[in-house]
Protein backbone atom coordinates (compact mmCIF):
# COMPACT_ATOMS: atom_id res chain seq x y z
CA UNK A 1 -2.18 -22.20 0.23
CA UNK A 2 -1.68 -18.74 1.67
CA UNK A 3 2.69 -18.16 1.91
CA UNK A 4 2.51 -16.20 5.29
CA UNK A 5 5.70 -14.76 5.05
CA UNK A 6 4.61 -12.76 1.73
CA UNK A 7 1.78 -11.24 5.12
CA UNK A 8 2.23 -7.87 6.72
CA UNK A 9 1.07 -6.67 10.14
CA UNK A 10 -2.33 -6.02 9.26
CA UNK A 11 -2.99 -8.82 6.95
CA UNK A 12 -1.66 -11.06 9.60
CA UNK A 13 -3.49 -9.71 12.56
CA UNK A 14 -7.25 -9.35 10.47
CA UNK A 15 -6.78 -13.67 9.17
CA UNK A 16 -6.19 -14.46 12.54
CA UNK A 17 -8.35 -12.35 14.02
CA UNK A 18 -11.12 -13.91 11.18
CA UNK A 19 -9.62 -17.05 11.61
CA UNK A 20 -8.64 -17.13 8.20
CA UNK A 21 -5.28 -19.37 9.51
CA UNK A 22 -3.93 -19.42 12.98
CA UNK A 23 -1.48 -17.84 14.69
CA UNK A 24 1.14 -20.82 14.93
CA UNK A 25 0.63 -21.36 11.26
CA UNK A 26 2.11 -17.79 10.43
CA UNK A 27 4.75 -18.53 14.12
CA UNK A 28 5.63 -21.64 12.17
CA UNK A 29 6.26 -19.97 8.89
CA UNK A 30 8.43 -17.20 9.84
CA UNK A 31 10.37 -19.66 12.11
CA UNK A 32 11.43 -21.78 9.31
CA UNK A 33 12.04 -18.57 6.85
CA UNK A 34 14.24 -17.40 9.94
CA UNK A 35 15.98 -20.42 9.98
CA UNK A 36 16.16 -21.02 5.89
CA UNK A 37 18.19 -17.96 6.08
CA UNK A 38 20.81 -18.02 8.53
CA UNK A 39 23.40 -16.47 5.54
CA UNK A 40 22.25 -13.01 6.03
CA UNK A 41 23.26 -13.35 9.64
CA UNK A 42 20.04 -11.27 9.91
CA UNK A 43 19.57 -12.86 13.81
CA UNK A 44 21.67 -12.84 16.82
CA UNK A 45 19.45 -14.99 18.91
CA UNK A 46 16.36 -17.23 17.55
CA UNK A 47 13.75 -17.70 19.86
CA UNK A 48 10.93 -19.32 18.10
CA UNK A 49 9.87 -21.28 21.19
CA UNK A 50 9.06 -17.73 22.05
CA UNK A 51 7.19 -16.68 18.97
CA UNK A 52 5.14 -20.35 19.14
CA UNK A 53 4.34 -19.62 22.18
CA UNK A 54 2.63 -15.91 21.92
CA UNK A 55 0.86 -17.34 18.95
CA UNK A 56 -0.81 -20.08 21.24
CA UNK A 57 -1.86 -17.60 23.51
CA UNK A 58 -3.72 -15.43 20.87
CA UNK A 59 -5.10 -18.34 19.19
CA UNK A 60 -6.53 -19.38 23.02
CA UNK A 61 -7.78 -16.19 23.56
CA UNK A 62 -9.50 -16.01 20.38
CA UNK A 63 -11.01 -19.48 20.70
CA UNK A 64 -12.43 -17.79 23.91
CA UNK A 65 -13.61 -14.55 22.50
CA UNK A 66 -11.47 -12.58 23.74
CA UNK A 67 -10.51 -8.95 22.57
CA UNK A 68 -7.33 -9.29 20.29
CA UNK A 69 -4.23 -7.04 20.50
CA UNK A 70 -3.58 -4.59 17.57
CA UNK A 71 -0.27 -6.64 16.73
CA UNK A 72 -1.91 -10.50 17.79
CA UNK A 73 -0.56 -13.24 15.75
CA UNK A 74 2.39 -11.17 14.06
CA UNK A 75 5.48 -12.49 14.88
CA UNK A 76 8.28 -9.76 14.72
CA UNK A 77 12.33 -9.60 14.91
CA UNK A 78 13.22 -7.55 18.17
CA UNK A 79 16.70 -5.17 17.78
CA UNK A 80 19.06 -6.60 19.98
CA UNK A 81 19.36 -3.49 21.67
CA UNK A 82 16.02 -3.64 23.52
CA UNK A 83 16.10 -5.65 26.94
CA UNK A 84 14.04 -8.99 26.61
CA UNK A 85 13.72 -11.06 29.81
CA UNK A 86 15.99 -14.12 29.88
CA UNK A 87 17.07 -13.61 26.30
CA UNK A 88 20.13 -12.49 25.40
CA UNK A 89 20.46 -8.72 25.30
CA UNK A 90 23.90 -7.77 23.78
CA UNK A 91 23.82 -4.67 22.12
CA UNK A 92 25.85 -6.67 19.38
CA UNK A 93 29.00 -6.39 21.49
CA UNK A 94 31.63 -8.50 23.10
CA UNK A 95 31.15 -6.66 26.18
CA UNK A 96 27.52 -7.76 26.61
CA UNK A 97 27.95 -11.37 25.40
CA UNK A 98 25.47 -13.28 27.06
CA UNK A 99 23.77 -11.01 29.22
CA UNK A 100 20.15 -11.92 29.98
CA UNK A 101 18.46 -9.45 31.28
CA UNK A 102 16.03 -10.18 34.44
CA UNK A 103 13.60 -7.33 33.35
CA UNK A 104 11.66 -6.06 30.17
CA UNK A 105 12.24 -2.97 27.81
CA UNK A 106 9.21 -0.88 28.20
CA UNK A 107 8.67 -1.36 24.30
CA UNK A 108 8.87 -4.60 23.60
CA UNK A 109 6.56 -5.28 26.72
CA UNK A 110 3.89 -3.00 24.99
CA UNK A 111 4.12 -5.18 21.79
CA UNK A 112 4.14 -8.53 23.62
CA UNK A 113 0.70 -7.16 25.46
CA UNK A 114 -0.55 -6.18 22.00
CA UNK A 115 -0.43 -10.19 21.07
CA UNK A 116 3.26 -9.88 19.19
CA UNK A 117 5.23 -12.55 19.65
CA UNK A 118 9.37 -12.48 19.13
CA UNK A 119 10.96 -14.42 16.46
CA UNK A 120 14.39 -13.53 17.98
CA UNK A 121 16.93 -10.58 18.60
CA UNK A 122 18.21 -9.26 15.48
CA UNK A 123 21.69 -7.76 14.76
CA UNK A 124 22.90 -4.35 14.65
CA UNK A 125 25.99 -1.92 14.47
CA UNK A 126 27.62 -2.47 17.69
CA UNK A 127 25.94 -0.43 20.77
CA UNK A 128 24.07 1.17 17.68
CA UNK A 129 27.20 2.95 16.29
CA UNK A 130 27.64 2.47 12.32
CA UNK A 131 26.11 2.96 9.36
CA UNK A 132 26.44 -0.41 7.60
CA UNK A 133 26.09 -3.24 10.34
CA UNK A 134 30.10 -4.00 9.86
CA UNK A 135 30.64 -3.46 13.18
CA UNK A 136 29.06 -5.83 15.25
CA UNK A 137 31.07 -8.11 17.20
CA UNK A 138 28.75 -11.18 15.59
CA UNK A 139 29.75 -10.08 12.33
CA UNK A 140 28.08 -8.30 9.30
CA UNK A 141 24.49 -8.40 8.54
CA UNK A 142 24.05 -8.79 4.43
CA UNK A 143 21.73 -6.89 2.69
CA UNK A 144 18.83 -9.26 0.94
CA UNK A 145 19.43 -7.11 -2.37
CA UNK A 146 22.08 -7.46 -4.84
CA UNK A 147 23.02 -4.96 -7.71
CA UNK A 148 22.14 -6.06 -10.79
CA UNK A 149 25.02 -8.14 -12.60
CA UNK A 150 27.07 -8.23 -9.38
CA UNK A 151 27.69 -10.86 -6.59
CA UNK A 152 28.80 -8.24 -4.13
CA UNK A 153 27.19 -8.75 -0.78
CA UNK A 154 25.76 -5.30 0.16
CA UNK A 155 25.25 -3.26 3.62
CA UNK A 156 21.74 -3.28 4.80
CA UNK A 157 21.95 0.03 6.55
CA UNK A 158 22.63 0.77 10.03
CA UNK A 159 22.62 0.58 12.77
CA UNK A 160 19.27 -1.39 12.56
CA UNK A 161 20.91 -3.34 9.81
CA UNK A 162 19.47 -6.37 10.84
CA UNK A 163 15.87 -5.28 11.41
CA UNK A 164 15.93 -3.94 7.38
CA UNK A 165 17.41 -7.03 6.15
CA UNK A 166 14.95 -9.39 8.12
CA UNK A 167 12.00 -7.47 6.71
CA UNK A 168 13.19 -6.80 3.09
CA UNK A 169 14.24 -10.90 3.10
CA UNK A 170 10.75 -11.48 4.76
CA UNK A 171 11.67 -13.64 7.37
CA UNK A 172 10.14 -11.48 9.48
CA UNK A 173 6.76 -9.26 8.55
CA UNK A 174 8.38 -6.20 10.76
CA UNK A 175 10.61 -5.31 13.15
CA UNK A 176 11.79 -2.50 15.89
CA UNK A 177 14.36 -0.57 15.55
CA UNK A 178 16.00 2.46 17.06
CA UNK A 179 17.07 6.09 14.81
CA UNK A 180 19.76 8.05 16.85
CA UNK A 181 20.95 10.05 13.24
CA UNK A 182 18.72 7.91 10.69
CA UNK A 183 19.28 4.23 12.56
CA UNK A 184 15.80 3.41 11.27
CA UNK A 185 15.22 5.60 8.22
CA UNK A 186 19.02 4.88 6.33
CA UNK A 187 18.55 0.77 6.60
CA UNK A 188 15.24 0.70 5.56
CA UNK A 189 16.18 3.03 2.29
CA UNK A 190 18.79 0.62 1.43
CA UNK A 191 16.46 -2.55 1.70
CA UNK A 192 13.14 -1.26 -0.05
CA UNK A 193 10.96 -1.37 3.53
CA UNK A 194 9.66 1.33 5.01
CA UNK A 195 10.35 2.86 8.86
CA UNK A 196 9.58 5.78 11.05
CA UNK A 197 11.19 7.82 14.29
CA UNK A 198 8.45 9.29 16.09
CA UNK A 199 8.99 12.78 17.80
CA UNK A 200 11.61 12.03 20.78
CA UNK A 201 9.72 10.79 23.97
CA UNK A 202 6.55 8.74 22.08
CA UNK A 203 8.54 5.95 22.95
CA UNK A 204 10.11 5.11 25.55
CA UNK A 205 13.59 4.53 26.16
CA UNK A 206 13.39 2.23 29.26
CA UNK A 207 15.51 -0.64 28.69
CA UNK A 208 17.00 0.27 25.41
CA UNK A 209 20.69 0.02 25.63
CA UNK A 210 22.05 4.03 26.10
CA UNK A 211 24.02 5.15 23.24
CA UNK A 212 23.21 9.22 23.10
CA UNK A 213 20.51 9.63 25.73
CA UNK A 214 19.00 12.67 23.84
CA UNK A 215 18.47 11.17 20.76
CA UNK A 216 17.73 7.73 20.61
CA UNK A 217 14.57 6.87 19.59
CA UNK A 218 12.72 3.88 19.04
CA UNK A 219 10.29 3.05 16.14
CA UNK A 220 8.79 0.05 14.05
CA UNK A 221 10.28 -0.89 10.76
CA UNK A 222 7.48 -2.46 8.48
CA UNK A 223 6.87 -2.96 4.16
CA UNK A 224 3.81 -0.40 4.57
CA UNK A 225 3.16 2.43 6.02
CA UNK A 226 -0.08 1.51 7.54
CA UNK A 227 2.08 -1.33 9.49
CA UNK A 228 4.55 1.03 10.44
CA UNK A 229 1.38 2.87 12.08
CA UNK A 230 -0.29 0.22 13.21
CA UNK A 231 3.09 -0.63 15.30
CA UNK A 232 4.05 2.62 16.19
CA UNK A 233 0.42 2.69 18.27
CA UNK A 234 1.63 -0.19 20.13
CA UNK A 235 5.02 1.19 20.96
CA UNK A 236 4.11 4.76 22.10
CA UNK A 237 2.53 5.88 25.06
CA UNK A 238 3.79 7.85 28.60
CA UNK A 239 6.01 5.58 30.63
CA UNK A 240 6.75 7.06 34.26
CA UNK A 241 9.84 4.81 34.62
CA UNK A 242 11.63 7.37 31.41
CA UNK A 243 11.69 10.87 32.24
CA UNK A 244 12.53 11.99 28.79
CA UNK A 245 9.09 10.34 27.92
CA UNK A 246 6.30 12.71 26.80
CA UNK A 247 2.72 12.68 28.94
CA UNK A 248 0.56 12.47 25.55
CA UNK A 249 -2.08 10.56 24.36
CA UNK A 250 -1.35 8.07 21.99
CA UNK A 251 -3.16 8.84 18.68
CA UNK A 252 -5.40 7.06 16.42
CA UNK A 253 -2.23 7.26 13.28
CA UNK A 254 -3.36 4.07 11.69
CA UNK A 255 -7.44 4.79 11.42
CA UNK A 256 -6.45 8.43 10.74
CA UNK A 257 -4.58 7.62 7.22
CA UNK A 258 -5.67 9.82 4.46
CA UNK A 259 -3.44 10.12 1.45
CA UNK A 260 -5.62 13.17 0.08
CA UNK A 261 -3.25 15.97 0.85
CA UNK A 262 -5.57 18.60 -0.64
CA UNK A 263 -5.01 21.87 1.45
CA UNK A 264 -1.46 20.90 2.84
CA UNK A 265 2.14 22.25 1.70
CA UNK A 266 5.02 20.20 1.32
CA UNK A 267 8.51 22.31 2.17
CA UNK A 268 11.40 21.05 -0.47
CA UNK A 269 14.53 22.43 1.60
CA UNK A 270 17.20 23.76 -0.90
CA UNK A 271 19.92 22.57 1.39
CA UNK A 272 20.12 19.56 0.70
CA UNK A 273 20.51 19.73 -2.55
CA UNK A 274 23.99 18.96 -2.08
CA UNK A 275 26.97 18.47 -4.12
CA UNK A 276 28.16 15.01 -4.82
CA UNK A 277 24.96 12.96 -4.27
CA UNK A 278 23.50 10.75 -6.36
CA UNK A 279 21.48 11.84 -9.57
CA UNK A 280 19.11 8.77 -9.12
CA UNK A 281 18.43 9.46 -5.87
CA UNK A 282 17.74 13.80 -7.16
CA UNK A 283 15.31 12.79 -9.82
CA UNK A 284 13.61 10.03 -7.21
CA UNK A 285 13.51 13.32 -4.95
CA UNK A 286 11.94 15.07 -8.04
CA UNK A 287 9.88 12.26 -8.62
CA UNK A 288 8.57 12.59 -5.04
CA UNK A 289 7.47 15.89 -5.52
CA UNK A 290 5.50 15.21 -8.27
CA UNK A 291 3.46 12.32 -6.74
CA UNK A 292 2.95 14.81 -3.61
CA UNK A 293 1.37 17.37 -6.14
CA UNK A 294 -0.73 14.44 -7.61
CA UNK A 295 -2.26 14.25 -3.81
CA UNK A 296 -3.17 17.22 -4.03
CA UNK A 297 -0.84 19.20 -2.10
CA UNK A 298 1.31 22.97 -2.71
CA UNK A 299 4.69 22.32 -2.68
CA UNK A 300 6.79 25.50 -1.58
CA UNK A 301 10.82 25.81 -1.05
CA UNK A 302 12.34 26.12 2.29
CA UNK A 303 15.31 26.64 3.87
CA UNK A 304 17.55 24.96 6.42
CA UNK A 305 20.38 27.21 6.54
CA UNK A 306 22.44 25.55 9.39
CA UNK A 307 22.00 21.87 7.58
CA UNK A 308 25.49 22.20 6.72
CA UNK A 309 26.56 22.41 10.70
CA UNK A 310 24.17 19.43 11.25
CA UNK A 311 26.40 16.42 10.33
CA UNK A 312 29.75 17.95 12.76
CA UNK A 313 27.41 18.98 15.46
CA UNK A 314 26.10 15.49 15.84
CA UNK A 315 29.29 13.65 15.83
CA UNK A 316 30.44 16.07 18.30
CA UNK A 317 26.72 15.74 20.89
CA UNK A 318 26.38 11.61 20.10
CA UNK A 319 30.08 10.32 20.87
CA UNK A 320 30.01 13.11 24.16
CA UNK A 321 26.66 11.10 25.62
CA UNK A 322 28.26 7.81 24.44
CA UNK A 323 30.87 8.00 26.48
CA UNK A 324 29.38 8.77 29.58
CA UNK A 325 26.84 6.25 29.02
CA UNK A 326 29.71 3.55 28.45
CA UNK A 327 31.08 4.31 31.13
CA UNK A 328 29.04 1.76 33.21
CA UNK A 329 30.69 -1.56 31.09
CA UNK A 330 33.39 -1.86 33.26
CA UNK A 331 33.85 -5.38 34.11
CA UNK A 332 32.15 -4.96 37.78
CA UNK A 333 28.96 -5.40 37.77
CA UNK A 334 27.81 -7.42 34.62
CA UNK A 335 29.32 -8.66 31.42
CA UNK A 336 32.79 -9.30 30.29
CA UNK A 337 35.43 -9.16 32.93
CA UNK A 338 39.17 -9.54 31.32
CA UNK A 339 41.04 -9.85 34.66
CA UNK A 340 44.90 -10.35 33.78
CA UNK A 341 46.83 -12.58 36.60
CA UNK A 342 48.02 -9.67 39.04
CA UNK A 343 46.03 -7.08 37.82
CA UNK A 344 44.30 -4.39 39.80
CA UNK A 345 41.13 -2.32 39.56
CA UNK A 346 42.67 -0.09 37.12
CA UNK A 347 44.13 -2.79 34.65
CA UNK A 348 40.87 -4.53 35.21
CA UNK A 349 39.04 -1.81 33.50
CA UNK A 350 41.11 -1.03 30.84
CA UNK A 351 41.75 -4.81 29.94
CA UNK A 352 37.78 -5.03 29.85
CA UNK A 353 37.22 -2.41 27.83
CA UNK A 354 40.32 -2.99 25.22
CA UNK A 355 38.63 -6.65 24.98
CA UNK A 356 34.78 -5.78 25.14
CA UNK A 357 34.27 -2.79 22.14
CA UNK A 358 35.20 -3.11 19.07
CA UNK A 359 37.13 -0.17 17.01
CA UNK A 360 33.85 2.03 16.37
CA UNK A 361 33.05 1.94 19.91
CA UNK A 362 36.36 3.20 20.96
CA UNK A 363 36.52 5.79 18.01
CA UNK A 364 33.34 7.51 19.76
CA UNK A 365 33.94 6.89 23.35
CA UNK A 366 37.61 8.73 22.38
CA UNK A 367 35.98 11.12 20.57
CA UNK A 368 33.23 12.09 22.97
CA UNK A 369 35.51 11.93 26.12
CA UNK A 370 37.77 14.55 24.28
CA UNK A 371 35.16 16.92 23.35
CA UNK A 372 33.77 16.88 27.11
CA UNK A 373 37.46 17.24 28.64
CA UNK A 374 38.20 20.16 30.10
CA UNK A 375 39.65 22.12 27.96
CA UNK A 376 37.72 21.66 25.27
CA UNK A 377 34.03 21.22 26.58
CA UNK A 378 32.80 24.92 25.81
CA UNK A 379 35.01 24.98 22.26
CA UNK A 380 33.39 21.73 21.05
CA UNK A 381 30.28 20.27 22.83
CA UNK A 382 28.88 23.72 23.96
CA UNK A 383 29.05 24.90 20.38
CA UNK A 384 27.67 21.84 18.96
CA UNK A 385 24.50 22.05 21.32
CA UNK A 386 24.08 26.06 19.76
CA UNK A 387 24.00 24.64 16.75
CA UNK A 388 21.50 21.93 17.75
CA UNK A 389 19.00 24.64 18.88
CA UNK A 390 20.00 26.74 15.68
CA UNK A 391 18.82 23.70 13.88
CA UNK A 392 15.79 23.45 15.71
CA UNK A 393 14.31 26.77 15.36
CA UNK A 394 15.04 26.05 11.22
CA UNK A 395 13.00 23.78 11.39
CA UNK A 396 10.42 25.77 13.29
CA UNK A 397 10.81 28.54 10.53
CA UNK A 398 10.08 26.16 7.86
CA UNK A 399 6.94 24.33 9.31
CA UNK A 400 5.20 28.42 10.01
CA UNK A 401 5.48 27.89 5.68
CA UNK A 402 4.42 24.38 5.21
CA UNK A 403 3.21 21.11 7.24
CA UNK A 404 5.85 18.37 6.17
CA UNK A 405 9.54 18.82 4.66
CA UNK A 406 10.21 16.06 1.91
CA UNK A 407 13.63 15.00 1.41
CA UNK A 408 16.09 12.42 0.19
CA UNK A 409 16.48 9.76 2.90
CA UNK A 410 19.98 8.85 1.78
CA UNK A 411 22.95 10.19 -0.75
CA UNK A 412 23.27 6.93 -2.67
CA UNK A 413 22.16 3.37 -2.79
CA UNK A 414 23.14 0.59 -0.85
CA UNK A 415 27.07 0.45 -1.31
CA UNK A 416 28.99 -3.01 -1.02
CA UNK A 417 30.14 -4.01 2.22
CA UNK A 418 34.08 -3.11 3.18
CA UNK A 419 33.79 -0.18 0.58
CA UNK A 420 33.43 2.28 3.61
CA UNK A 421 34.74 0.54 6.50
CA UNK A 422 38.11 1.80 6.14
CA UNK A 423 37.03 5.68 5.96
CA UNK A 424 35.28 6.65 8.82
CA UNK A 425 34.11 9.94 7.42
CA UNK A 426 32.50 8.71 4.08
CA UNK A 427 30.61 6.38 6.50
CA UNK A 428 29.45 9.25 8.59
CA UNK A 429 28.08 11.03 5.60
CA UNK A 430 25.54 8.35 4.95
CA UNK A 431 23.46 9.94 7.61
CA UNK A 432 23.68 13.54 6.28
CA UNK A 433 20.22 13.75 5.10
CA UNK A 434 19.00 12.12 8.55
CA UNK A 435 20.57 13.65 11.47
CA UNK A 436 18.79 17.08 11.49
CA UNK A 437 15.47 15.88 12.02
CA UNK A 438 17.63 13.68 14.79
CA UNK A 439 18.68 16.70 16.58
CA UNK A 440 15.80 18.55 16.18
CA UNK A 441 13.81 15.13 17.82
CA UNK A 442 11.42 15.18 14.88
CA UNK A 443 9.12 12.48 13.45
CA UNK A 444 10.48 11.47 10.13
CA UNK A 445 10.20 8.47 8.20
CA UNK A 446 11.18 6.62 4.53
CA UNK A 447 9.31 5.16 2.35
CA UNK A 448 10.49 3.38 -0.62
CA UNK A 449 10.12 5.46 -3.98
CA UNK A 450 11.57 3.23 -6.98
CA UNK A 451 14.55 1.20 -8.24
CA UNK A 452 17.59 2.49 -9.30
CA UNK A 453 19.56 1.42 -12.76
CA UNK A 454 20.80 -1.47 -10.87
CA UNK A 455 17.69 -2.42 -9.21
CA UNK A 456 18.49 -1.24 -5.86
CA UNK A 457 16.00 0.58 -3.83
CA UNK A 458 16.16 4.07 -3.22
CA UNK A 459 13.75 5.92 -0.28
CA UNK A 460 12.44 9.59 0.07
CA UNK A 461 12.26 10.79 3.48
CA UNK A 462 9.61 13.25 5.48
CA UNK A 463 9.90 15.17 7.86
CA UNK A 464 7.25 16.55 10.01
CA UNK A 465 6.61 18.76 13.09
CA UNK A 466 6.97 17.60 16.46
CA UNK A 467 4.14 15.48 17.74
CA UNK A 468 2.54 15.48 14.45
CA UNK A 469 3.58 12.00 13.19
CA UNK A 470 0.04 11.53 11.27
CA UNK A 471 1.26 14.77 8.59
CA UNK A 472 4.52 12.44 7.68
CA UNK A 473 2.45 9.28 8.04
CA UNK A 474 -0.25 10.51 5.62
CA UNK A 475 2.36 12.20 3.38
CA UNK A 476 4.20 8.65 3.22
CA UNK A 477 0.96 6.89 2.16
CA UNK A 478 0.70 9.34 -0.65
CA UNK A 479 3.79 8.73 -1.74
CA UNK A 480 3.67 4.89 -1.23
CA UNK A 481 0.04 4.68 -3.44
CA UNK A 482 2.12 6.64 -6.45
CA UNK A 483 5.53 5.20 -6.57
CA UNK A 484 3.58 1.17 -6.20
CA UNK A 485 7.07 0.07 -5.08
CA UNK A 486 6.67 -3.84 -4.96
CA UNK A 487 9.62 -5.06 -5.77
CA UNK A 488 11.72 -7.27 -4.14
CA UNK A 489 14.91 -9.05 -3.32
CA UNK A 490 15.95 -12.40 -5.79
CA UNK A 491 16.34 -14.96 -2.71
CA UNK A 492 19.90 -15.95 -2.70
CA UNK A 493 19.90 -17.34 0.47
C-alpha cells in the first residue's frame, strides 16, 4: 500500500493524474499526518474540509476527462501570511487574530486553479520578522530534526518556520513560503527540504501581508528541486493588481531541467568566507564545488566586496518599510481593538498596538521609524539604499565572469530553540549569507547537501542572475543528483 505522505508534487500529481490512487486518498493522508502531529505546532489553522474538497474536484474532473492542473491532487500547507478567503489570515500575530479575509492572495489563487488544495495555514515568525519561528504570538514551531544524542527541541528556520517543518515532518508534500533576507532559503537549510526566491516581481505580492514592500518575495518550499519548479510555474506570472510585478512570461523551469552544466561557470565569492562560521558547513561548501565540477562546469572566484555592508544595510531598509507598512494595524478598521474605559483616539492606538505585536515587531517598527525620522533619514536609510545598489552592481560584476554564484545558505546548523532569542544580533546573523541576493532581488535557492556530525542537515545556496531562475534551478539539480541527500527526521511526534 502506497504511504502518500512519503509522495512529492510530481509523484502525487502523475498517480492521480494515471489514476494510480485518488486525490482524497493522498487529501486523507496528509490530513491525518497533519493532525498526528499537532506537537510541532507546525499549523495555525487546519482546514482539511478544504483540502478534501479540492481533491474531489480533481478527481471529478478527471473522471470527466478533463485537463489536470500542474499541482492537481497535491495537497499543500499555505504560510499564514498569504490571504485565504474565509480562513483565518493572521500573519501569526495577536493583532490579526481571527481575521478572515473576504478576498484571495493572488498566489494561492494561482495554486488553487492549478488543482492544489490547502491542508491549512501554517505558522511563521510574527508578520515574517525572525529567524527561528520564536516569535509568533501562537507560539514556537519545532523543528522535525533532533541532534544526535540530544532531546533539545530545535528552530526550524524562519520566518517560514512552519512551512520547513511541515515538509521536512511530511505532513505536508510542500508548501509556500515568503524570503524577505532568506525567509525561504534559511528554514529549509535547517530542515533538510529544499526552497527557492524567484527574482523580485515573478510573484506576486497581492495579498501577502506587507512586511518590507521591496523585498518580500514569495516562493514554493518542496523535498526536490523539480517540485520546487514545478510550483514555482504555478505561482509566477504578471498580476496587474501588484505594480512591483514583472510583465514576463512564465517559463517552462520544470521541463527545462538539465543537470549537465558542461559550458557554464560557477562564481565561489571569497566574501563569504567569513570568520566564525561553521567548518561543517565550509567543507559542505567545498563539497559543493566539487559535485558542480563533476557536472561539468568551470568554477572561477568572485568577489562581493560590499557583502560585509549587506547584513546593516538590510536591517536598516526592512524595519524602515515595516514600519510604514504597520502603520495600518491600528485598531480602526480591522483586528484587535484594546479600547481602555475613557480612552481616546490616541490611547486607542497605542493600547492596540502595545497589546497586538509582540517584542520583535516593536524592535523593527522602533527601529525603522528612527532611521526614517527626520534627522536621521539621509544618515541611515539613504545610506543603506547606496549600499543596496552598491550591492547590486556586485553582483552584476560577478555574473559578466560566471552564470550562478554558489554559496553557503547558512553559518551553522539548526541551533536549539531559546539559544538566540535573548540576543537579537546573533539572531540577525543567521541571515548573513541570504540577504544580499535579498537586496539585490535575485533568484536564489537551497538545496540540501549532507548531514552534519550530529545528523543535522546542512544546505548550499545559489545564486543566479535576475530572471534567470532555470541557471540556479539546474545548478540545484546538479547538486541534489551528487550529494543523494535522503535522509530524514526520526518521528518523535
Amino acid at each position: 500500500m502506497t504511504d502518500f505522505t512519503q509522495l512529492g508534487i510530481k509523484a502525487i500529481r502523475d498517480g492521480v493524474a494515471n489514476g494510480d490512487f485518488t486525490a482524497v486518498e493522498v487529501a486523507e493522508a496528509f490530513n491525518a499526518a497533519v493532525a498526528d502531529a499537532a506537537e510541532l505546532n507546525a499549523f495555525i489553522v487546519t482546514t482539511p474540509d478544504y483540502a478534501l474538497e479540492a481533491a474531489k474536484k480533481v478527481d471529478a474532473d478527471r473522471a470527466a476527462g478533463k485537463q489536470l492542473g500542474s499541482m492537481a491532487g497535491v495537497p499543500i500547507g499555505m504560510k499564514d501570511l498569504f490571504a485565504t478567503r474565509g480562513v483565518q489570515t493572521s500573519a501569526a500575530s495577536h493583532i490579526l487574530e481571527g481575521f478572515k479575509p473576504e478576498y484571495e492572495s493572488t498566489v494561492s489563487q494561482k495554486l488553487w486553479d492549478a488543482g492544489a488544495g490547502m491542508l491549512g495555514k501554517l505558522n511563521l515568525d510574527q508578520f515574517a520578522m525572525g529567524s527561528s519561528n520564536e516569535t509568533s504570538y501562537f507560539g514556537n514551531v519545532a523543528n522535525p530534526w533532533k541532534a544526535r544524542g540530544s532531546n533539545a527541541t530545535l528552530a526550524p528556520g524562519g520566518s517560514s518556520g512552519g512551512s520547513s517543518a511541515a515538509v521536512a515532518a511530511r505532513i505536508a508534500p510542500a508548501a509556500t513560503g515568503t524570503d524577505t533576507g532568506g525567509s525561504i532559503r534559511q528554514p529549509a537549510a535547517f530542515t533538510g527540504i529544499t526552497g527557492i526566491k524567484p527574482t523580485y516581481g515573478r510573484c506576486s505580492r497581492w495579498g501577502i501581508v506587507a512586511f518590507a514592500s521591496s523585498l518580500d518575495q514569495a516562493g514554493p518550499m518542496a523535498r526536490s528541486v523539480e517540485d520546487c519548479a514545478i510550483m514555482l510555474e504555478a505561482m509566477s506570472g504578471f498580476d496587474p493588481k501588484d505594480s512591483t510585478s514583472l510583465d514576463m512570461d512564465v517559463p517552462a523551469w520544470a521541463a527545462s531541467l538539465d543537470a549537465n552544466l558542461k559550458g557554464k561557470t560557477v562564481g565561489i565569492p571569497k566574501e563569504y568566507r567569513m570568520d566564525g562560521t561553521d567548518e561543517e558547513i565550509l567543507k559542505s561548501w567545498d563539497d559543493g564545488i566539487a559535485w558542480l565540477k563533476d557536472a561539468g562546469a568551470d568554477v572561477v572566484e568572485v568577489s562581493l566586496p560590499h557583502t560585509k555592508y549587506a547584513l546593516p544595510a538590510y536591517y536598516i531598509v526592512a524595519p524602515a518599510e515595516a514600519s510604514s507598512n504597520l502603520a495600518r494595524y491600528d485598531g480602526v478598521r480591522y483586528g484587535l481593538r484594546d479600547l481602555p474605559d475613557g480612552a481616546g483616539l490616541q490611547d486607542m492606538y497605542a493600547a492596540t498596538r502595545a497589546a497586538g505585536f509582540g517584542d520583535e515587531v516593536k524592535r523593527r517598527i522602533l527601529i525603522g521609524t528612527y532611521v526614517l525620522s527626520a534627522g536621521f533619514y539621509d544618515a541611515y536609510y539613504t545610506q543603506a539604499m547606496k549600499v543596496r545598489t552598491l550591492i547590486q552592481k556586485d553582483f552584476e560584476a560577478a555574473f559578466e565572469q560566471c552564470d550562478v554564484i554558489l554559496a553557503p545558505t547558512t553559518p551553522t546548523a539548526a541551533f536549539a530553540l531559546g539559544e538566540n532569542v535573548d540576543d537579537p544580533l546573533a539572531m540577525y546573523l543567521n541571515d548573513v549569507f541570504a540577504v544580499p541576493a535579498s537586496l539585490a532581488g535575485l533568484p536564489a535557492m537551497s538545496v540540501p547537501a549532507g548531514l552534519n556530525k550530529d545528523g543535522l542537515p546542512l544546505g548550499l545556496q545559489l545564486i543566479g542572475p535576475a530572471f534567470d531562475e532555470q541557471a540556479v534551478l539546474n545548478a540545484g539539480l546538479a547538486i541534489e543528483q551528487r550529494a543523494g541527500f535522503t535522509a530524514k527526521p526520526e518521528k518523535w511526534w
